[in-house]
C-alpha atoms as a PDB file:
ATOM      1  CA  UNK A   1       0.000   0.000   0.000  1.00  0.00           C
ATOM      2  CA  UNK A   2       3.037   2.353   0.162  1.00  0.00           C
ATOM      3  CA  UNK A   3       3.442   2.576  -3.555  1.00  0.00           C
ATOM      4  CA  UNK A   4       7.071   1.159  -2.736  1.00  0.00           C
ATOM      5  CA  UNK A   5       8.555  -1.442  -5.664  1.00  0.00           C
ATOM      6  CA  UNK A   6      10.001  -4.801  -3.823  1.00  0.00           C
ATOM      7  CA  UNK A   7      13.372  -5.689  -5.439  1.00  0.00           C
ATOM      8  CA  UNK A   8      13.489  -9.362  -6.432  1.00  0.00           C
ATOM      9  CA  UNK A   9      16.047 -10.270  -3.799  1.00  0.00           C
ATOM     10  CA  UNK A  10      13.016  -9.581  -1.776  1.00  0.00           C
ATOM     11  CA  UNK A  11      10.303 -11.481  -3.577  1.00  0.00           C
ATOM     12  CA  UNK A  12      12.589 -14.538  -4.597  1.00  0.00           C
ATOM     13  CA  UNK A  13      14.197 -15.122  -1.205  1.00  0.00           C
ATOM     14  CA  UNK A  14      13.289 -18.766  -0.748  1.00  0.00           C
ATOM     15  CA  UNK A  15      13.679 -19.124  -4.816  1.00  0.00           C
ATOM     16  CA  UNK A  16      17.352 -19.080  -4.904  1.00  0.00           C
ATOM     17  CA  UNK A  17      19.403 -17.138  -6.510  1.00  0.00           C
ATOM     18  CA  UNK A  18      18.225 -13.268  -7.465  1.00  0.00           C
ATOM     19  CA  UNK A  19      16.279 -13.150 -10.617  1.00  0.00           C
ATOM     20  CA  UNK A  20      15.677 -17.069 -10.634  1.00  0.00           C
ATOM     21  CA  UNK A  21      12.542 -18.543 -11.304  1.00  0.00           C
ATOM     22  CA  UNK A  22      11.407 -21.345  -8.703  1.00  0.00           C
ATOM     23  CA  UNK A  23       8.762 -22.142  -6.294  1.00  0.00           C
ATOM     24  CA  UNK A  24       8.184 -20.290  -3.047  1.00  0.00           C
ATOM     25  CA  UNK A  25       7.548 -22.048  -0.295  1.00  0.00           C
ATOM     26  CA  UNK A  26       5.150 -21.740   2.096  1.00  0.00           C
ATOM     27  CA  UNK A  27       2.489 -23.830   4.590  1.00  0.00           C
ATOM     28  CA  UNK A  28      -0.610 -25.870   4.040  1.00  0.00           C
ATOM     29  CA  UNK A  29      -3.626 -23.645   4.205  1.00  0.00           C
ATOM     30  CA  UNK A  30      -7.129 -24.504   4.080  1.00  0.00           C
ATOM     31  CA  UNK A  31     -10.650 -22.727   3.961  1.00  0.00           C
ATOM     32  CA  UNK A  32     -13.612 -23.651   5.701  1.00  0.00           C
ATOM     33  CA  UNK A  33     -17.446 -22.661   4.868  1.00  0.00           C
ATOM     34  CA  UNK A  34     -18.060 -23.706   8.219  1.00  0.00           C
ATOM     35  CA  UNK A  35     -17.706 -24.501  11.888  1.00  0.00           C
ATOM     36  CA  UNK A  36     -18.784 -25.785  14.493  1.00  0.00           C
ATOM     37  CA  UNK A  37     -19.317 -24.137  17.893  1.00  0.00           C
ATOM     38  CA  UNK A  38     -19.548 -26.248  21.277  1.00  0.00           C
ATOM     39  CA  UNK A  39     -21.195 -25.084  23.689  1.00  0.00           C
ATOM     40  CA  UNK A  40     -22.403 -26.199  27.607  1.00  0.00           C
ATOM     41  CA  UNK A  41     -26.612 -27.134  27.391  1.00  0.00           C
ATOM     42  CA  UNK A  42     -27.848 -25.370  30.424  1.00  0.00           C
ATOM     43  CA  UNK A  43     -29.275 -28.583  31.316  1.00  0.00           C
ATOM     44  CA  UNK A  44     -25.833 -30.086  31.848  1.00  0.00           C
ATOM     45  CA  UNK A  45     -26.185 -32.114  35.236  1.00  0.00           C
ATOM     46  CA  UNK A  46     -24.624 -30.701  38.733  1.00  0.00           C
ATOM     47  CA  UNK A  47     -24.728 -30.990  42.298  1.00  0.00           C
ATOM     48  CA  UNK A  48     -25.412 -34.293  44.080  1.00  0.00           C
ATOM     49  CA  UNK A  49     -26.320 -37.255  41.765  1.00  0.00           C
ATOM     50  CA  UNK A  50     -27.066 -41.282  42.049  1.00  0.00           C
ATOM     51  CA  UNK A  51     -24.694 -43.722  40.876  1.00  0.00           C
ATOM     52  CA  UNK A  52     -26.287 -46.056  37.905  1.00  0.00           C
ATOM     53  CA  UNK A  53     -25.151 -48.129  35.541  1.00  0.00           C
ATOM     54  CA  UNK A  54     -26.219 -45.603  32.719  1.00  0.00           C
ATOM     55  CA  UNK A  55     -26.371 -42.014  34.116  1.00  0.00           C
ATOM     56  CA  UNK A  56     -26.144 -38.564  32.276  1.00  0.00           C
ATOM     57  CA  UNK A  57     -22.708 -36.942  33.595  1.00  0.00           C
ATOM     58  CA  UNK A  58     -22.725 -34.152  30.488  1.00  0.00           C
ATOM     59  CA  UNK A  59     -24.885 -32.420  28.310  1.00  0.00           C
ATOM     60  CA  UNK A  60     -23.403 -30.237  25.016  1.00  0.00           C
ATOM     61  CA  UNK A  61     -24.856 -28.098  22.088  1.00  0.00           C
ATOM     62  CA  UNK A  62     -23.145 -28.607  18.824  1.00  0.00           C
ATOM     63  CA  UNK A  63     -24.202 -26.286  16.073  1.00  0.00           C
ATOM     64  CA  UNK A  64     -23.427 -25.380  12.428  1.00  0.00           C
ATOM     65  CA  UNK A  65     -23.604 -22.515  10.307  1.00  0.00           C
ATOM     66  CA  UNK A  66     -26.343 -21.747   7.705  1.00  0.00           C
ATOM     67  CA  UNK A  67     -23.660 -22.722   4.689  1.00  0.00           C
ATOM     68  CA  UNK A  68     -25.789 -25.480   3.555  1.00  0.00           C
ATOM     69  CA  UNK A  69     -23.104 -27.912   4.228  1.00  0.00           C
ATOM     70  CA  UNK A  70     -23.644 -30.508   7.177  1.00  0.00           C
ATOM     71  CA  UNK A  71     -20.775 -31.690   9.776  1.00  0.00           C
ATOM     72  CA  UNK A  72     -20.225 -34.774  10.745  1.00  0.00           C
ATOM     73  CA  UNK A  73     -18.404 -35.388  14.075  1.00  0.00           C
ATOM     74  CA  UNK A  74     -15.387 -38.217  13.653  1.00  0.00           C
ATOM     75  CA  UNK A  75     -14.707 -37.990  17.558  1.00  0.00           C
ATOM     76  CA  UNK A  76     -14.971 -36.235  21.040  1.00  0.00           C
ATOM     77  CA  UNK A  77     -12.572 -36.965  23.236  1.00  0.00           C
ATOM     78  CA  UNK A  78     -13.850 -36.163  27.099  1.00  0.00           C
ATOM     79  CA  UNK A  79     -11.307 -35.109  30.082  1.00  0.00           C
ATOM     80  CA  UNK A  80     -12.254 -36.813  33.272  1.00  0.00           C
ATOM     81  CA  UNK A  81     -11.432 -35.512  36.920  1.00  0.00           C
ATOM     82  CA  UNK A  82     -12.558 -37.677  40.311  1.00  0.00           C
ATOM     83  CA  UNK A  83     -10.950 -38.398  43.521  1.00  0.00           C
ATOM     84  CA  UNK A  84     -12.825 -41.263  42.762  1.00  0.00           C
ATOM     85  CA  UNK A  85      -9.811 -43.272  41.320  1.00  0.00           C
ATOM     86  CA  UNK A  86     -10.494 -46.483  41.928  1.00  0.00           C
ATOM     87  CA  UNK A  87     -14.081 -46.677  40.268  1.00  0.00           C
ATOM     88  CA  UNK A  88     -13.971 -43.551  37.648  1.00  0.00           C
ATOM     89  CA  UNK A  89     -11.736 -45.664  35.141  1.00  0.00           C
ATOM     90  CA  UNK A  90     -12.357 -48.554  32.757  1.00  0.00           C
ATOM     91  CA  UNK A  91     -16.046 -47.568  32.514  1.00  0.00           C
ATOM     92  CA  UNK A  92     -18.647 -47.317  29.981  1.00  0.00           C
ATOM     93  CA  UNK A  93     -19.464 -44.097  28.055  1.00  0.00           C
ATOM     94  CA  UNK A  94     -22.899 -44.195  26.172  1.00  0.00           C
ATOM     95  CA  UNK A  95     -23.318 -41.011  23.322  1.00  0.00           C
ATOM     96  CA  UNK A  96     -27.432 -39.950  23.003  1.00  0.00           C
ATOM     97  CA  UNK A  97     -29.127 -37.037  21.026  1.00  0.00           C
ATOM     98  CA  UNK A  98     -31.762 -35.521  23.249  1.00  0.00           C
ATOM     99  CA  UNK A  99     -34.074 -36.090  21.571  1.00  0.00           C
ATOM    100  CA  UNK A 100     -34.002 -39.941  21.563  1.00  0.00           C
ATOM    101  CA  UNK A 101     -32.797 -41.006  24.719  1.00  0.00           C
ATOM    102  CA  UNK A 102     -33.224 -44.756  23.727  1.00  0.00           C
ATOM    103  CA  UNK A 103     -30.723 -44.683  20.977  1.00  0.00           C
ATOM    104  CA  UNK A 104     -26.681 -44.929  21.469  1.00  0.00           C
ATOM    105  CA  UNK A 105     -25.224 -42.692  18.516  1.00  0.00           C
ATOM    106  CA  UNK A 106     -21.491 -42.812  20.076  1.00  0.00           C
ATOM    107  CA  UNK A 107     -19.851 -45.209  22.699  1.00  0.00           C
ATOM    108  CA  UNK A 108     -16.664 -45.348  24.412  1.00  0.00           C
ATOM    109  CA  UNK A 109     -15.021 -45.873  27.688  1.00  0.00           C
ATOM    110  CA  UNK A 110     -12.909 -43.930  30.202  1.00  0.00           C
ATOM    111  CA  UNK A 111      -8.760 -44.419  31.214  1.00  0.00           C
ATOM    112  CA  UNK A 112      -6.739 -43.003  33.584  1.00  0.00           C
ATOM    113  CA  UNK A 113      -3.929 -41.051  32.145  1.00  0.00           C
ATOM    114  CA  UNK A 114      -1.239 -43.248  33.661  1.00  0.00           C
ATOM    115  CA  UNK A 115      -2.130 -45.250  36.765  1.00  0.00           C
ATOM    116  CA  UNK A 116      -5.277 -46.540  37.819  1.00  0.00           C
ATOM    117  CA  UNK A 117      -4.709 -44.201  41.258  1.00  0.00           C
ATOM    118  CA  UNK A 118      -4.514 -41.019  38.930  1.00  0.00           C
ATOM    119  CA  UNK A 119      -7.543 -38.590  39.790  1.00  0.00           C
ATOM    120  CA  UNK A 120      -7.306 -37.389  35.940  1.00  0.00           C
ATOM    121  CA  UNK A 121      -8.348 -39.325  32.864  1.00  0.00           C
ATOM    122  CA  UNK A 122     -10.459 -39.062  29.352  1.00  0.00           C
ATOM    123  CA  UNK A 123     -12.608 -40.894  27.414  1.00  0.00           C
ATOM    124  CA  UNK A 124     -13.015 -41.372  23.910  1.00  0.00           C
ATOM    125  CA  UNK A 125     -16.626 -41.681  22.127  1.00  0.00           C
ATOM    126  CA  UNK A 126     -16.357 -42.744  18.563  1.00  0.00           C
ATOM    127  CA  UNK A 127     -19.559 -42.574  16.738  1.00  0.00           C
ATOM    128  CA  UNK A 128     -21.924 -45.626  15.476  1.00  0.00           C
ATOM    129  CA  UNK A 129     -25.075 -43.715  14.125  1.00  0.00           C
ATOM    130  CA  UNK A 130     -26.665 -40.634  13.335  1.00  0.00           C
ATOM    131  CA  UNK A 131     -23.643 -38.034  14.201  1.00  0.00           C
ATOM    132  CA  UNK A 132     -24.130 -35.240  11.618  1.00  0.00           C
ATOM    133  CA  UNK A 133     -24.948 -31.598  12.572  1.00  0.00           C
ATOM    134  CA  UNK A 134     -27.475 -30.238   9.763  1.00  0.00           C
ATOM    135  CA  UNK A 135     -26.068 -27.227   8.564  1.00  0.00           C
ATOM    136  CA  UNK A 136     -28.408 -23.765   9.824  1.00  0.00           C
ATOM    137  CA  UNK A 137     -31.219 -24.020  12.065  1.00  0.00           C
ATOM    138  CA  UNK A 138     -31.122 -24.910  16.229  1.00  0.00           C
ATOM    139  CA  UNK A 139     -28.260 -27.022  18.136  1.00  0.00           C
ATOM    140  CA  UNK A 140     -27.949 -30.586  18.233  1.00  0.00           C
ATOM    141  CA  UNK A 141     -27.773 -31.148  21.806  1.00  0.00           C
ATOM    142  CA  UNK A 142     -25.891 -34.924  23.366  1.00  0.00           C
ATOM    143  CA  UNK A 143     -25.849 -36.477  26.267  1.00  0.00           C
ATOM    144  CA  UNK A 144     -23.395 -38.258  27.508  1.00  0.00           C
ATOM    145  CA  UNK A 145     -24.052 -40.783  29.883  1.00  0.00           C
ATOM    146  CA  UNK A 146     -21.507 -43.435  32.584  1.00  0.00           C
ATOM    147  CA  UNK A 147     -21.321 -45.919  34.148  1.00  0.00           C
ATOM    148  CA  UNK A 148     -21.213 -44.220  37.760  1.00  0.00           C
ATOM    149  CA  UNK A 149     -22.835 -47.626  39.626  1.00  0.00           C
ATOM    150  CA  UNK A 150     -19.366 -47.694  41.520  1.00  0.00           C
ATOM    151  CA  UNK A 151     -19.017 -44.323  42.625  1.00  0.00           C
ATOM    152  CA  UNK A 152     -19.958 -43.387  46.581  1.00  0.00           C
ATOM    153  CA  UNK A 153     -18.353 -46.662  48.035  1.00  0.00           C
ATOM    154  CA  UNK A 154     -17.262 -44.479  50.789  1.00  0.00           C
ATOM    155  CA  UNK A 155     -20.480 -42.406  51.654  1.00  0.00           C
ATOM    156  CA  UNK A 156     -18.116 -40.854  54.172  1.00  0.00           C
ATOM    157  CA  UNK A 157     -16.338 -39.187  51.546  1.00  0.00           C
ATOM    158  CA  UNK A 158     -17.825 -37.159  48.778  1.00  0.00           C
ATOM    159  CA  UNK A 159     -16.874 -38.481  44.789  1.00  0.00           C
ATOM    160  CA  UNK A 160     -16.423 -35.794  42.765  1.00  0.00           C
ATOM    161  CA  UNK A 161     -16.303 -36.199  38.718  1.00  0.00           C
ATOM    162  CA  UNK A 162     -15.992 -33.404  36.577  1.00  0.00           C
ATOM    163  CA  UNK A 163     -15.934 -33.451  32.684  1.00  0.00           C
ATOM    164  CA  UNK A 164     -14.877 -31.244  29.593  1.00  0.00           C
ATOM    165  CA  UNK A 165     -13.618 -30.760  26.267  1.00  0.00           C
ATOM    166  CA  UNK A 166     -10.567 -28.989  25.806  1.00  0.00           C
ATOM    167  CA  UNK A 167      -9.217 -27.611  22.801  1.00  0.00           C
ATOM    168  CA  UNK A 168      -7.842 -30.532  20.656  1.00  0.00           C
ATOM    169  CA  UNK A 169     -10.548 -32.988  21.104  1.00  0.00           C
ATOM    170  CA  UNK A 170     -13.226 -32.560  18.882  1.00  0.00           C
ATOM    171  CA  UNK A 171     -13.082 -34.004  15.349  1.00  0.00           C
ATOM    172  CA  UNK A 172     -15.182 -33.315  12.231  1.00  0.00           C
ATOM    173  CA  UNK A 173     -15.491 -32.832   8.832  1.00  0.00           C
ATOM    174  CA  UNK A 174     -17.677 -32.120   6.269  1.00  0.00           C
ATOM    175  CA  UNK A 175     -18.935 -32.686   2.518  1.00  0.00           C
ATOM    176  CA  UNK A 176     -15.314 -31.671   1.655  1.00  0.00           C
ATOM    177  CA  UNK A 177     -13.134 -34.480   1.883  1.00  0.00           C
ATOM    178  CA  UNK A 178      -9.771 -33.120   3.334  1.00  0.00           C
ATOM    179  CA  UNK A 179      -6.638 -35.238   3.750  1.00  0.00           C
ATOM    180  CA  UNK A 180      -4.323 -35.114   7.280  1.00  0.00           C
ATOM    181  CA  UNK A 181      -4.931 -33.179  10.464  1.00  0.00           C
ATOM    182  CA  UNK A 182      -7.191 -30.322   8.599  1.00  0.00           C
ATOM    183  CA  UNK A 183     -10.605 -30.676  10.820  1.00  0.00           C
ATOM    184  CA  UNK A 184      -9.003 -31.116  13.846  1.00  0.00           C
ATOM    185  CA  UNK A 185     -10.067 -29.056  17.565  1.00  0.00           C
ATOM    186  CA  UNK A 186      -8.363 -25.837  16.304  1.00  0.00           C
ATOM    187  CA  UNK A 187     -10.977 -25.285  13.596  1.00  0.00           C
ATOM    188  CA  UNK A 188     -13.860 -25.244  16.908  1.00  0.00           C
ATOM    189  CA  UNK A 189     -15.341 -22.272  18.203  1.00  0.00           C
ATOM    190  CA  UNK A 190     -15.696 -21.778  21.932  1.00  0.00           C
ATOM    191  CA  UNK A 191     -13.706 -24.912  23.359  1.00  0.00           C
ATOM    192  CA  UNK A 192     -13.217 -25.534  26.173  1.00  0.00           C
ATOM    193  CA  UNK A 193     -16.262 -26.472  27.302  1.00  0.00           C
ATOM    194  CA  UNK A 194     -16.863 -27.286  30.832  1.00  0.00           C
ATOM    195  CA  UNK A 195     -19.347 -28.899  32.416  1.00  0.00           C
ATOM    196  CA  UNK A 196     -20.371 -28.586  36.300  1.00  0.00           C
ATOM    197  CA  UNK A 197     -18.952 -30.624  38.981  1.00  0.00           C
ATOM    198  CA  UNK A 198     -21.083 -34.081  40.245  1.00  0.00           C
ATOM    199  CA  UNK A 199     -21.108 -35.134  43.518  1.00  0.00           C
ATOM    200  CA  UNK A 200     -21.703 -39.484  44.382  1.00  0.00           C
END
């Protein structure tokens, strides 16, 4: 915008020599007609709960843009904190739209991080039906439900668990088919996303 000429030297650094002709290098960039922004439900459980076999520990709002192209979510990796350590891990992790609360879209389980004494963890749900996003129009809201049936087996002692997304764990794409690393959690509005703390 200064009206000032750049001298080749400038323009052909990474070409080679001055005045040769060569490819510039440069990084991988990609554009996007949408994405998607995750968001707490304000339904999201908290406070004091029951342990069950198949109980709602987090509730999240997914939506898409009005670009007329759906999103389909490849996998949502959950981080896990409970003093609980001996019964939060190696548990089942059941994936629901609220809107049918009978049907598993996504399942997974939850690990420790290192040891089975660590009070940090995640959990990995990896879709089996009905995960796209329709592009426009109100949130998809999911529930995800645990196995908590082992949690409070010292009433003397409050079991916390607390769950979230972080940045880096939410995976997607849509109608355009991208090779690598392209639709990964860096391409996600409004992560993290944390959810309140439960009490067994």
């Amino acid at each position: 915008s200064s009206g000032e000429a750049l001298a080749s030297s400038t323009i052909l650094n990474s070409a080679g020599a001055v005045g040769a002709i060569g490819a510039l290098t440069s990084n991988t960039m990609y554009l996007y007609a949408t994405k998607p922004t995750v968001s707490l439900n304000s339904a999201s459980p908290s406070g004091t709960k029951t342990p069950g076999s198949n109980t709602e520990v987090f509730r999240f709002d997914v939506a898409n843009a009005n670009t007329g192209l759906d999103l389909n979510i490849n996998a949502v990796r959950f981080s896990i904190s409970s003093n609980a350590t001996a019964t939060a891990w190696d548990k089942a992790l059941k994936l629901y739209k609220s809107t049918d609360l009978s049907t598993i879209i996504g399942t997974g389980d939850t690990y420790a991080n290192t040891t089975s004494t660590d009070t940090t963890g995640w959990g990995t749900v990896y879709p089996t039906s009905n995960f796209t996003v329709p592009a426009g129009g109100l949130p998809t809201t999911y529930v995800l439900m645990m196995n908590t049936s082992e949690m409070d087996t010292n009433p003397a002692t409050n079991q916390s668990l607390n769950i979230s997304i972080e940045p880096g764990d939410f995976y997607w794409y849509d109608s355009v088919l991208i090779a690598g690393t392209a639709n990964a959690s860096a391409r996600v509005l409004n992560l993290p996303v944390t959810g309140s703390q439960l009490n067994y």
